[in-house]
N, C-alpha and C. Protein backbone atom coordinates (compact mmCIF):
# COMPACT_ATOMS: atom_id res chain seq x y z
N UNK A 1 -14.95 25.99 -1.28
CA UNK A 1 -13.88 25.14 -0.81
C UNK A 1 -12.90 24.89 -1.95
N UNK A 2 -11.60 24.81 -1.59
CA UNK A 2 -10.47 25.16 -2.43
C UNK A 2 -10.06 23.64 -3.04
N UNK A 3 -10.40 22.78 -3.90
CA UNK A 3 -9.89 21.51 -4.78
C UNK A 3 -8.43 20.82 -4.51
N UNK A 4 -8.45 19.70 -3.64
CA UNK A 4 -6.98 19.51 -3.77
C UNK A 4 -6.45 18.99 -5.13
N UNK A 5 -5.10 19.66 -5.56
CA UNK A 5 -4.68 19.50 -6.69
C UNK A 5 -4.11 18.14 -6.87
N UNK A 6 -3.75 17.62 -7.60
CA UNK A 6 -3.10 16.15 -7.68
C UNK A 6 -2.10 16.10 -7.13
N UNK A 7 -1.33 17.34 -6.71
CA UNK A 7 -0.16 16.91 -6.50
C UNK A 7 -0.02 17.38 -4.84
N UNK A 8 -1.18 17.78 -4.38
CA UNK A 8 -1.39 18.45 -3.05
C UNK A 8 -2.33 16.69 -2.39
N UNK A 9 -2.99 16.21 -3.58
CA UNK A 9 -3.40 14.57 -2.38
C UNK A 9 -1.99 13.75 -2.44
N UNK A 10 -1.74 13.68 -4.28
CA UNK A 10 0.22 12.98 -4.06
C UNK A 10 0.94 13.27 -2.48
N UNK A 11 1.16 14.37 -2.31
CA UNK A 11 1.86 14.70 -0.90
C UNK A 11 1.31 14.95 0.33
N UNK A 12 0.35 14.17 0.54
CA UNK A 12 -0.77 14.08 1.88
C UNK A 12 -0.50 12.86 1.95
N UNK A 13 0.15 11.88 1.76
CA UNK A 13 0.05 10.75 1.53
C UNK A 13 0.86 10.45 3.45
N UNK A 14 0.31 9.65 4.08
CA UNK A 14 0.93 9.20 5.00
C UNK A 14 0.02 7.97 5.92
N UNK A 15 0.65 7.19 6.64
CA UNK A 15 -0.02 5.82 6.73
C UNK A 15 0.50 4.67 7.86
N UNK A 16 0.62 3.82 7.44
CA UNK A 16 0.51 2.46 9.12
C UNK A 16 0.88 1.64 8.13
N UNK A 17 1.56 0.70 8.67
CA UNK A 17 1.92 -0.68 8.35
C UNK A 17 1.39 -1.81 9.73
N UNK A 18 1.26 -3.03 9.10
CA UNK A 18 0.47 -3.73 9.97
C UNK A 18 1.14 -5.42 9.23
N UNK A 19 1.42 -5.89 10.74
CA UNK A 19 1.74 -7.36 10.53
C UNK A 19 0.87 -8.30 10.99
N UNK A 20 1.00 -9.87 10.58
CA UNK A 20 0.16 -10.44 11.30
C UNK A 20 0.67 -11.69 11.93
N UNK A 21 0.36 -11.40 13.30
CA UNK A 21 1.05 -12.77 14.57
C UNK A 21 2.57 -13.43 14.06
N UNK A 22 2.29 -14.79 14.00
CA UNK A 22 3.61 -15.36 14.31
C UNK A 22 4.07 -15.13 12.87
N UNK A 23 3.41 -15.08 11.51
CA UNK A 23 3.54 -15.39 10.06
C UNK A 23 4.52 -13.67 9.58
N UNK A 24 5.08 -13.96 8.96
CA UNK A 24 5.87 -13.05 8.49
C UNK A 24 5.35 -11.45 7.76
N UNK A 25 5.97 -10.20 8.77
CA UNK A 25 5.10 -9.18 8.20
C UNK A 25 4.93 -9.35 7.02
N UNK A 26 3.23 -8.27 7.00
CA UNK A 26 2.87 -8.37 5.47
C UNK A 26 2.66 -6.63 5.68
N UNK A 27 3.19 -6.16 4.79
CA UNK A 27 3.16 -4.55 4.63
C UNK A 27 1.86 -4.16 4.01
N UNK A 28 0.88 -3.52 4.40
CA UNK A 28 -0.40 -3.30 3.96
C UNK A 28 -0.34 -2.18 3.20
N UNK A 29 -0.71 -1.54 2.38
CA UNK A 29 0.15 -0.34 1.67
C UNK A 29 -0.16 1.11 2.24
N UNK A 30 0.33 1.89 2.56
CA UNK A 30 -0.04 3.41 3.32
C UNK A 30 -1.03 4.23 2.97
N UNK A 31 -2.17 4.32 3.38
CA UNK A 31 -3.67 5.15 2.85
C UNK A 31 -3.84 5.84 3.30
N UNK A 32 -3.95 7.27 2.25
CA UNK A 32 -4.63 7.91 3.62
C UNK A 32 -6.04 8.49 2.93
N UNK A 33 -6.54 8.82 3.68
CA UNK A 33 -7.74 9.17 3.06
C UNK A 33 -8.24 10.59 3.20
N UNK A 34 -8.60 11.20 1.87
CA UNK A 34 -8.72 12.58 2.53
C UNK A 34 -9.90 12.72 2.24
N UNK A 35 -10.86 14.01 3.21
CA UNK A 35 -12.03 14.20 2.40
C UNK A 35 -12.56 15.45 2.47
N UNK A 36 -12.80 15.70 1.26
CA UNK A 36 -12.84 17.56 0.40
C UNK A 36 -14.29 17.27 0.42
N UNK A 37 -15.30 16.83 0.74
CA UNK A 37 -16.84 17.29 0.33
C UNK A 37 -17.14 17.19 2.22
N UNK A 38 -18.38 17.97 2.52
CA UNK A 38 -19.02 17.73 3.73
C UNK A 38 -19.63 16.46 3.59
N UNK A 39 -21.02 16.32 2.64
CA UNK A 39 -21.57 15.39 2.93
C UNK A 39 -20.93 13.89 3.59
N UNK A 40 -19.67 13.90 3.03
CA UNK A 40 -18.93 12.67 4.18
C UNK A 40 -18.79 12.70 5.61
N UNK A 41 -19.75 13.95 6.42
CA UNK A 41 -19.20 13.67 7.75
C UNK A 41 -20.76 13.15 8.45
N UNK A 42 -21.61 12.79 7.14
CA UNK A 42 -22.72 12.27 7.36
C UNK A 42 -22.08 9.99 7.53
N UNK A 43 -21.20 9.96 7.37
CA UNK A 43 -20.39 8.61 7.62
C UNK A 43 -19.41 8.62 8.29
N UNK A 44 -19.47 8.93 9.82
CA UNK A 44 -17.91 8.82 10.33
C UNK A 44 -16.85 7.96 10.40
N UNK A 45 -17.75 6.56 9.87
CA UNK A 45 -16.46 5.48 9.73
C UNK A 45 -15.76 5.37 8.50
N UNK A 46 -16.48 6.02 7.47
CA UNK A 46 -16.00 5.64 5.93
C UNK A 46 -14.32 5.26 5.77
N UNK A 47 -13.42 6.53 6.51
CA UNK A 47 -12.14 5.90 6.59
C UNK A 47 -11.84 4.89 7.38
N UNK A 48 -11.87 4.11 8.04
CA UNK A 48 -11.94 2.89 8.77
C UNK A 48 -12.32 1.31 7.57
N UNK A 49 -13.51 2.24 7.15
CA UNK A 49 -14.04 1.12 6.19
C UNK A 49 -13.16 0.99 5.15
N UNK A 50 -12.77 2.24 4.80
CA UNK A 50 -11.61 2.38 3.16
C UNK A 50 -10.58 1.63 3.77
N UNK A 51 -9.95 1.82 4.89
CA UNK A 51 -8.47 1.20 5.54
C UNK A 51 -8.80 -0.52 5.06
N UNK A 52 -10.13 -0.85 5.85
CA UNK A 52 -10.25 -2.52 6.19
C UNK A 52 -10.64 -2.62 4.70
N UNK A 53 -11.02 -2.30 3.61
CA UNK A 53 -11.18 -2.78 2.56
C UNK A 53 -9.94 -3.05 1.58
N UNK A 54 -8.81 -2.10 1.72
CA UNK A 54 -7.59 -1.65 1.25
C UNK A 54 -7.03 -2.90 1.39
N UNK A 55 -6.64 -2.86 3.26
CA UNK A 55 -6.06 -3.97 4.13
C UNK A 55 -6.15 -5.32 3.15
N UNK A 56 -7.35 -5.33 3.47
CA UNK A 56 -7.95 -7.20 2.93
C UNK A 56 -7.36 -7.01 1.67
N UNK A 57 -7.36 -6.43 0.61
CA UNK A 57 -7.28 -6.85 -0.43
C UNK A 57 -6.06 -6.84 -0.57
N UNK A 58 -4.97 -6.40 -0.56
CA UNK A 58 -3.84 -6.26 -0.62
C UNK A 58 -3.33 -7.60 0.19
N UNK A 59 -3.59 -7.69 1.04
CA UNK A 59 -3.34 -9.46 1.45
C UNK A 59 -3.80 -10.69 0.96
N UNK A 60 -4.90 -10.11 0.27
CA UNK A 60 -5.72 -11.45 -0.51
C UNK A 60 -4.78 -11.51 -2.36
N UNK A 61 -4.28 -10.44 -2.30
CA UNK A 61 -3.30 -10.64 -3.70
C UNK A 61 -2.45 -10.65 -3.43
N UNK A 62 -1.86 -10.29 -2.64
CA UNK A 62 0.01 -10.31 -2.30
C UNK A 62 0.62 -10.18 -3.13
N UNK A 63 -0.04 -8.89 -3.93
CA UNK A 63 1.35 -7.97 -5.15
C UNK A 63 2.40 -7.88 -4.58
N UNK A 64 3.04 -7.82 -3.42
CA UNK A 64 4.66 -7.62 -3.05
C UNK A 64 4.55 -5.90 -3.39
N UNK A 65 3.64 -5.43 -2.74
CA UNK A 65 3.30 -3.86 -2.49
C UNK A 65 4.40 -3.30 -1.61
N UNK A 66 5.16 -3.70 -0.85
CA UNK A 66 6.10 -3.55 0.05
C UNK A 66 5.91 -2.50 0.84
N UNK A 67 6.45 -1.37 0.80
CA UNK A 67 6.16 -0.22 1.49
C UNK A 67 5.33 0.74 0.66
N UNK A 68 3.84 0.66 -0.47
CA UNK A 68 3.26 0.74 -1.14
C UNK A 68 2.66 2.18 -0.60
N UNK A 69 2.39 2.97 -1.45
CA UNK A 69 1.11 3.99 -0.94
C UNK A 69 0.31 4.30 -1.93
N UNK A 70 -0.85 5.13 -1.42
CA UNK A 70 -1.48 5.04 -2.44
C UNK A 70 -3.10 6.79 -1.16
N UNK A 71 -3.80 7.26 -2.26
CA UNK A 71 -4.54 8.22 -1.84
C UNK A 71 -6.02 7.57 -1.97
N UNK A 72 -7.11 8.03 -0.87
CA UNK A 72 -8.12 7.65 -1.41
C UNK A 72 -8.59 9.43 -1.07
N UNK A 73 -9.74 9.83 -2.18
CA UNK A 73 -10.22 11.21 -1.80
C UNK A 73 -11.79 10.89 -1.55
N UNK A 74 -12.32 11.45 -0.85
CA UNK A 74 -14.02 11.15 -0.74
C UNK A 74 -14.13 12.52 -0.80
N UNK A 75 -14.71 12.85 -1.98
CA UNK A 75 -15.98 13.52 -2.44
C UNK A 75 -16.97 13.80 -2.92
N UNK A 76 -17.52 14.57 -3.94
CA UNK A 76 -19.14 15.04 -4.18
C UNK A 76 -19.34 14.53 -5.27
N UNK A 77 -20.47 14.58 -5.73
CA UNK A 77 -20.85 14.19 -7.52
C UNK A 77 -20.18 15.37 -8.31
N UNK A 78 -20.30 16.42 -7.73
CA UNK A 78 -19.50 17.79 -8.27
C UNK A 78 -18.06 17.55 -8.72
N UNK A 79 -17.41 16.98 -7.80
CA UNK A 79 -15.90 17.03 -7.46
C UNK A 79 -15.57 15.83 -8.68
N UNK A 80 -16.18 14.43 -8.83
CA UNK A 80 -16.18 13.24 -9.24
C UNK A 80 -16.34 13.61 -10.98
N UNK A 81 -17.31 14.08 -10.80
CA UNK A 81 -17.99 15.18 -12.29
C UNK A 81 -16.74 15.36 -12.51
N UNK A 82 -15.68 16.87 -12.04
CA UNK A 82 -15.06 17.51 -12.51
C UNK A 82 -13.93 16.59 -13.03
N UNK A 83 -13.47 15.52 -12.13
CA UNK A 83 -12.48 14.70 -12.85
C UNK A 83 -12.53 13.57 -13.73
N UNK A 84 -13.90 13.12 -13.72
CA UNK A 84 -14.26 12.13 -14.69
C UNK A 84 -14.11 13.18 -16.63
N UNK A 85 -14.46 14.49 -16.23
CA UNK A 85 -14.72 15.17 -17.21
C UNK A 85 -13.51 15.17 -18.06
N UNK A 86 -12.40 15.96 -16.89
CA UNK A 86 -11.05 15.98 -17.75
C UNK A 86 -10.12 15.11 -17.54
N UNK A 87 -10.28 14.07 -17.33
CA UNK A 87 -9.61 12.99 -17.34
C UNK A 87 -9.81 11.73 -18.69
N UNK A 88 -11.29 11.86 -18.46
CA UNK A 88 -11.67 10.66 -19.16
C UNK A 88 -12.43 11.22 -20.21
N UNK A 89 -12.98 12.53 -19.67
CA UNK A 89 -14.18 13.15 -21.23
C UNK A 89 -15.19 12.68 -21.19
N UNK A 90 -15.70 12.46 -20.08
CA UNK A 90 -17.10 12.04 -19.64
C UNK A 90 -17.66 12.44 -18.67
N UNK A 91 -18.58 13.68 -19.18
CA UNK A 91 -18.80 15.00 -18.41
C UNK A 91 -20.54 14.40 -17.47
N UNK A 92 -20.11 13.70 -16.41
CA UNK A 92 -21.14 13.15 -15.83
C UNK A 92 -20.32 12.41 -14.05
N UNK A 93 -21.42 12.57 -12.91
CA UNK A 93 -20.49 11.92 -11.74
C UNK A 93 -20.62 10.21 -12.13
N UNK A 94 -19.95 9.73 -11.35
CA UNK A 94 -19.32 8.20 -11.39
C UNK A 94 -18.95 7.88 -10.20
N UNK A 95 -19.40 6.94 -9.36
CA UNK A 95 -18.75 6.07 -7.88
C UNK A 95 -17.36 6.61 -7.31
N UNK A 96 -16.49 5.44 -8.50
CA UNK A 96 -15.19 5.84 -8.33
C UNK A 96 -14.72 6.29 -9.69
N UNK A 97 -13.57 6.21 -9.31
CA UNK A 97 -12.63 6.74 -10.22
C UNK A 97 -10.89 6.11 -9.87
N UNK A 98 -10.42 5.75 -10.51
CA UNK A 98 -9.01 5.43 -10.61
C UNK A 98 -7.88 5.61 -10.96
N UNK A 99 -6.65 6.44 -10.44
CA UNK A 99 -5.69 7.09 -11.36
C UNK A 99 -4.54 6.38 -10.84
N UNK A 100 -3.88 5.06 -11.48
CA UNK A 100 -2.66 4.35 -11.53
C UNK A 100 -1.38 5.86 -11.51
N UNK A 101 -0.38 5.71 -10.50
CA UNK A 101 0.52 6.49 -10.78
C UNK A 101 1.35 6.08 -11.76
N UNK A 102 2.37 6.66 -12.60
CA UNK A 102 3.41 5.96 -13.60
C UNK A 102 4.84 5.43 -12.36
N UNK A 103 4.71 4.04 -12.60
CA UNK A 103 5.91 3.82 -12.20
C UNK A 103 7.42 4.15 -12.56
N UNK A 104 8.19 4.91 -11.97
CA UNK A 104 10.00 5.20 -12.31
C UNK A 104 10.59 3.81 -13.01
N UNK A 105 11.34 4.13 -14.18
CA UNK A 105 11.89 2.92 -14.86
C UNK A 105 13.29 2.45 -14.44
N UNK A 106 14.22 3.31 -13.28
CA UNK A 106 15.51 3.45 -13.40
C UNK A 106 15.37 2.57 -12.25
N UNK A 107 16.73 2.22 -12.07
CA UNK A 107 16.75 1.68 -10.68
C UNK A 107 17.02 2.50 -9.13
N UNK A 108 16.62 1.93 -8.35
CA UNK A 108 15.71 2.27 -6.99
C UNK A 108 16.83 1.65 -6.12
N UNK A 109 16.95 2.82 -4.96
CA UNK A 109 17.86 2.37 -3.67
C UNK A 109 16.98 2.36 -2.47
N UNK A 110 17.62 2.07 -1.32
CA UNK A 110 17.55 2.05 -0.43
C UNK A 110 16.44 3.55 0.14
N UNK A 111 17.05 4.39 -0.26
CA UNK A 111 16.96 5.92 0.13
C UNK A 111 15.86 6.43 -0.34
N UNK A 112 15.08 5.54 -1.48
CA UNK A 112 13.93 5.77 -2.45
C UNK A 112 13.05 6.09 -1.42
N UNK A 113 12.20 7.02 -1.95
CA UNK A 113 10.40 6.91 -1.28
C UNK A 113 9.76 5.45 -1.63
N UNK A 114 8.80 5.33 -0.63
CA UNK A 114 8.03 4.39 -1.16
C UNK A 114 7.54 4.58 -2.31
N UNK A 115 6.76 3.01 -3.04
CA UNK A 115 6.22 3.29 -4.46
C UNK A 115 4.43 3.51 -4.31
N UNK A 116 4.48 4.66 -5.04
CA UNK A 116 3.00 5.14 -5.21
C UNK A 116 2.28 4.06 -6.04
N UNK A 117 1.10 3.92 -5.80
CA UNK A 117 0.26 3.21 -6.33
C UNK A 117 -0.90 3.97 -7.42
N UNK A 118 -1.15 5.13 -6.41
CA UNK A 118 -2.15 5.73 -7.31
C UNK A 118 -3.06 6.53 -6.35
N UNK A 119 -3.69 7.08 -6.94
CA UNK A 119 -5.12 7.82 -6.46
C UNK A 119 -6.74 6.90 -6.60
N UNK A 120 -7.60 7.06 -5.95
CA UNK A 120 -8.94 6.59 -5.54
C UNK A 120 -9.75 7.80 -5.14
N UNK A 121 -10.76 7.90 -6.31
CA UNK A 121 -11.74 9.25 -5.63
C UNK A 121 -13.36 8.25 -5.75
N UNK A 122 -13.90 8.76 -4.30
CA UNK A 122 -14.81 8.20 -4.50
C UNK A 122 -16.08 9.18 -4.16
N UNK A 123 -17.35 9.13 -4.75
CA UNK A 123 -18.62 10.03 -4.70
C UNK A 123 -19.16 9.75 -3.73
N UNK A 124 -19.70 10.75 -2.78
CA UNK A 124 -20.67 10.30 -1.66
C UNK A 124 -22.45 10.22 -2.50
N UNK A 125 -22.57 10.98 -2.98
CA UNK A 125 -24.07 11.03 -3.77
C UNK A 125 -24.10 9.63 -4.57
N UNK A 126 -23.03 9.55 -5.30
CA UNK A 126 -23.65 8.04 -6.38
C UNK A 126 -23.50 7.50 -5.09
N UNK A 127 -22.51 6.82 -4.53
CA UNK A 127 -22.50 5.88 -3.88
C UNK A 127 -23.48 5.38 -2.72
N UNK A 128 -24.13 6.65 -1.78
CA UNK A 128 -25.03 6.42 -1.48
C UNK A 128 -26.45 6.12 -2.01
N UNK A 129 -26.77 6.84 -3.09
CA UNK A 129 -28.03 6.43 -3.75
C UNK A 129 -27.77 5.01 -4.70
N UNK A 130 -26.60 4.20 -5.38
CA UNK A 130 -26.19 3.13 -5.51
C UNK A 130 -26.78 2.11 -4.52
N UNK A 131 -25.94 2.43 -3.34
CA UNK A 131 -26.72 1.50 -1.91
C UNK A 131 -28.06 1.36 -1.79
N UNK A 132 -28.39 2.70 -2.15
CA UNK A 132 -30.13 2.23 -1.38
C UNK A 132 -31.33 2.10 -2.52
N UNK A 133 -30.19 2.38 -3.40
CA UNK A 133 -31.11 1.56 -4.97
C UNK A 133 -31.21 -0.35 -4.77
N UNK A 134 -29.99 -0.38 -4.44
CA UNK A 134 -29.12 -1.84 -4.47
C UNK A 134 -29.90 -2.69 -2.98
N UNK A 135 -30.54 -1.47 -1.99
CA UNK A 135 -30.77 -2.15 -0.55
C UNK A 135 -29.86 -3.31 -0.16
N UNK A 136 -28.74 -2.56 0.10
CA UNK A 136 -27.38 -2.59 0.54
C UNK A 136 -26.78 -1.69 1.71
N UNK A 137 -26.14 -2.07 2.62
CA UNK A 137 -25.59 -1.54 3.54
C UNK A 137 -24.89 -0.41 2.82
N UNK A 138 -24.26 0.91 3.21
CA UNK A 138 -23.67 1.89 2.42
C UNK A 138 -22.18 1.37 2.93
N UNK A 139 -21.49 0.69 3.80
CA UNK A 139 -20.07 0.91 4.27
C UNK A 139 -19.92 -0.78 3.50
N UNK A 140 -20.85 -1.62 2.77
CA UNK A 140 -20.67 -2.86 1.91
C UNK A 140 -20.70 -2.19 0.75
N UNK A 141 -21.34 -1.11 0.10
CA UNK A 141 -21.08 -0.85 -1.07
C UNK A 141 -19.82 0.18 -1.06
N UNK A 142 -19.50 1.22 -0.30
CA UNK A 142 -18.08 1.96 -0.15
C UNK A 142 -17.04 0.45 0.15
N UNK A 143 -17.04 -0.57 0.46
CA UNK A 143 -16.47 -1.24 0.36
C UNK A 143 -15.43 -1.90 -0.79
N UNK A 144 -16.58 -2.31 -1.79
CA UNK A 144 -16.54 -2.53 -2.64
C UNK A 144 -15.97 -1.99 -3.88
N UNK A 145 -16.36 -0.90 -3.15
CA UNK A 145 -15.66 0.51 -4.45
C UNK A 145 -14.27 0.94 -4.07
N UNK A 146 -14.02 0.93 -3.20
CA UNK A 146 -12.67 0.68 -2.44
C UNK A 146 -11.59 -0.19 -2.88
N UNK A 147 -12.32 -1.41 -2.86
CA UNK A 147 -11.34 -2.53 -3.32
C UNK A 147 -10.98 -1.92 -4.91
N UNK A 148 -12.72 -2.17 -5.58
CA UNK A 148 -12.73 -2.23 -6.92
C UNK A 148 -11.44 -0.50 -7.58
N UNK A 149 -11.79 -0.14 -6.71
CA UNK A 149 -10.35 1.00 -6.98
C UNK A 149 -9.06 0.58 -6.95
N UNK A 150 -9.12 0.22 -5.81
CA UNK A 150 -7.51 -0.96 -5.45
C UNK A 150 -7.09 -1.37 -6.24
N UNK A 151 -7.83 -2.54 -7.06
CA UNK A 151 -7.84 -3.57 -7.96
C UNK A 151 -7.40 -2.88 -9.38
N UNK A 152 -7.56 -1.38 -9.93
CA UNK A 152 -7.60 -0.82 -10.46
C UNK A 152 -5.95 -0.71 -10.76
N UNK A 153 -5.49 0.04 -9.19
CA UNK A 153 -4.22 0.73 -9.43
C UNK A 153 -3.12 -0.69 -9.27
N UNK A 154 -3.59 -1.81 -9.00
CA UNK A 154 -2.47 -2.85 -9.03
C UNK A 154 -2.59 -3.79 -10.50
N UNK A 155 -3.52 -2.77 -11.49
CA UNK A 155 -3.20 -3.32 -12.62
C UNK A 155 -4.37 -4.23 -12.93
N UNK A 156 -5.87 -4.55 -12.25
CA UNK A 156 -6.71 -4.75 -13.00
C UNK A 156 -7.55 -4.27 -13.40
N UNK A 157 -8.06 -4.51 -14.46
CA UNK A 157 -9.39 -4.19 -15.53
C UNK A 157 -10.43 -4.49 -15.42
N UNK A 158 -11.21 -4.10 -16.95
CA UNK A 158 -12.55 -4.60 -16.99
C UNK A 158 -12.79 -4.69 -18.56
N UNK A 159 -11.42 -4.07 -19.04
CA UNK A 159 -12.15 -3.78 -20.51
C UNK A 159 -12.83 -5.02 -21.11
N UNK A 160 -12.33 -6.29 -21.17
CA UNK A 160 -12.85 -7.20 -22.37
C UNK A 160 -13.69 -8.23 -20.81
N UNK A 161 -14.37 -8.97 -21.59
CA UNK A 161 -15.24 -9.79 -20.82
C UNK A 161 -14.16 -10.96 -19.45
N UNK A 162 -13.30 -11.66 -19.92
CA UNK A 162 -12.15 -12.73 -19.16
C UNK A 162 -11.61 -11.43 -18.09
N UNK A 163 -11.51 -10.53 -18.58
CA UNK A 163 -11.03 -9.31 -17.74
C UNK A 163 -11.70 -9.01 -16.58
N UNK A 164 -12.78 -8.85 -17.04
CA UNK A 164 -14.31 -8.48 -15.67
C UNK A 164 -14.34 -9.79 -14.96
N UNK A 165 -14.54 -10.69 -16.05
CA UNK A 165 -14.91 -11.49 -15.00
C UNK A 165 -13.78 -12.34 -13.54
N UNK A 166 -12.28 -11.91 -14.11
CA UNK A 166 -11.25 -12.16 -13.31
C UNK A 166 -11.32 -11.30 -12.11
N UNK A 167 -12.07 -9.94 -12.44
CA UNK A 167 -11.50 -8.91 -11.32
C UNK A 167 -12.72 -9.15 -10.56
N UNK A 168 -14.15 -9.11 -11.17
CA UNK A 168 -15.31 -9.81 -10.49
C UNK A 168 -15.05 -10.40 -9.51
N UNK A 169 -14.48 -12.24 -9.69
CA UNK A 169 -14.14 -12.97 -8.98
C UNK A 169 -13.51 -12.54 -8.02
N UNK A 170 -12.15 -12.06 -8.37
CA UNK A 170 -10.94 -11.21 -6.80
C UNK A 170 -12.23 -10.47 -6.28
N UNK A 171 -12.82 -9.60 -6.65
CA UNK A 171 -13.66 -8.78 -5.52
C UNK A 171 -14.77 -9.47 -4.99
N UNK A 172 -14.84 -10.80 -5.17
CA UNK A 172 -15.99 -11.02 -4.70
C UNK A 172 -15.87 -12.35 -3.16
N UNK A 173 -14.45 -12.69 -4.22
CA UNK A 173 -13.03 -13.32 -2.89
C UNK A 173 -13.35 -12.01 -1.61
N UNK A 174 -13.14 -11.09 -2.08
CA UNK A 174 -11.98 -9.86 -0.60
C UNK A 174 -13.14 -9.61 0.06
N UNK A 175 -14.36 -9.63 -0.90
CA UNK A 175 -15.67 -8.97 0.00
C UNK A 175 -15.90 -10.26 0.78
N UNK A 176 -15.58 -10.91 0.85
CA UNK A 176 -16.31 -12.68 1.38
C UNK A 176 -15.73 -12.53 2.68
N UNK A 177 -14.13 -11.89 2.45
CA UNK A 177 -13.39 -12.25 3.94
C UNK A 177 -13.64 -11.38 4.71
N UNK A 178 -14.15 -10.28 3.92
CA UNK A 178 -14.83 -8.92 4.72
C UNK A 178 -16.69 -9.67 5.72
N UNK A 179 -16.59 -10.32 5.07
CA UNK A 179 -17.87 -11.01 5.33
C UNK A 179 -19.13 -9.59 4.96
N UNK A 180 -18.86 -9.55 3.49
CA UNK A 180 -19.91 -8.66 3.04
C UNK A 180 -20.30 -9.77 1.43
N UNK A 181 -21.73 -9.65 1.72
CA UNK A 181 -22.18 -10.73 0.35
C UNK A 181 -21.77 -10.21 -0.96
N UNK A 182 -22.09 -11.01 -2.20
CA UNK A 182 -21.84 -10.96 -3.16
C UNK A 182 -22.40 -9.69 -4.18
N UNK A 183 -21.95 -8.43 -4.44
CA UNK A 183 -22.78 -7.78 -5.13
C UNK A 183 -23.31 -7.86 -6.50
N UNK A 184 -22.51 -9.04 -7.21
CA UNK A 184 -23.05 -9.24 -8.51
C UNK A 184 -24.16 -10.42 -8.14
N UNK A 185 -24.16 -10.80 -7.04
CA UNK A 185 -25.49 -12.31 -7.22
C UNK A 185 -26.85 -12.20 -7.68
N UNK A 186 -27.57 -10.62 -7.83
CA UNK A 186 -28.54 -10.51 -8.30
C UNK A 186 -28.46 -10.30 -9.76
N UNK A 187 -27.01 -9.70 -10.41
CA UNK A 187 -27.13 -9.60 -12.04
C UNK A 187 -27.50 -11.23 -12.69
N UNK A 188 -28.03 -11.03 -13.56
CA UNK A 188 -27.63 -11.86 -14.76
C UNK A 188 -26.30 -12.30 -15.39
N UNK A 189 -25.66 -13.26 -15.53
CA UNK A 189 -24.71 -13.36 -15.91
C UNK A 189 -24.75 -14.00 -17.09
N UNK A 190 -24.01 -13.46 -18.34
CA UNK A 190 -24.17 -13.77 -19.81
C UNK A 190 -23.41 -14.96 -19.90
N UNK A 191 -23.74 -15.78 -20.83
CA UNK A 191 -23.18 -17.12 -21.07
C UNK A 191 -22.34 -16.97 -22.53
């Protein structure tokens, strides 16, 4: 099977906007989700789940995403491998993965494309064996990794400790309204 290139998920990009009742639209940002490995058709909702995880969070921060887009890819430990490798230089698979697009510095009209957000690749192998290490629902932990991608391309971290524990908190907000429990409540938390 043939690798979509970065610039072949960049231009797959297409999506829905969604308002809510009487309160003033809120633009949810455009996802689409593609997916290059089989083992994902062992989850037929996973895109559904990526949408409602996206959704929530993007309303629970209200970056002013406006007409926002952004890619999620679901694939293999193989696939995850290959880009963790030359991306980051860490020749091993990983959950997710996160690639912030560079925002244009000039000024923007009317006529502009929407603004990219970024890319989201996520592993079906970690993520499922994650879950059932964790004895966790698998569409609460793709959840999670979803957001925690999200959270990524709108500019949060993890590097220093105030960092984690800020983005912690937001994900543990978005999973609540998802009505999915807390995934850090069994760690230890350092004082």
């Amino acid at each position: 099977m043939r690798k979509p290139s970065a610039e072949r998920v960049l231009g797959a990009i297409s999506g829905r906007k969604r308002s809510s009742g009487a309160m003033a639209p809120f633009a949810v940002p455009i996802t689409e989700v593609l997916v290059v490995a089989d083992c994902w058709q062992t989850e037929p909702d996973a895109e559904a789940v990526i949408h409602r995880a996206i959704g929530t969070a993007a309303e629970t921060v209200n970056a002013g995403l406006g007409e926002a887009e952004l890619a999620v890819m679901l694939t293999d430990d193989a696939g995850i491998r290959t880009l963790n490798s030359n991306w980051r230089g860490v020749d091993k698979p990983t959950n997710v993965l996160s690639f912030p697009a560079l925002q244009p510095t000039g000024p923007g009209g009317p006529d502009d494309a929407p603004r990219m957000l970024g890319d989201i690749a996520i592993a079906y192998e970690t993520t499922r064996k994650e879950a059932d290490d964790e004895q966790k629902p698998f569409d609460h932990h793709l959840s999670h990794l979803a957001i925690h991608g999200f959270l990524h391309l709108i500019g949060y971290d993890h590097e220093n400790d105030d960092d984690a524990e800020a983005m912690e908190t937001l994900e543990q907000e978005i999973l609540a309204q998802l009505g999915i429990p807390d995934p850090y409540a069994d760690r230890e938390r350092m004082d």
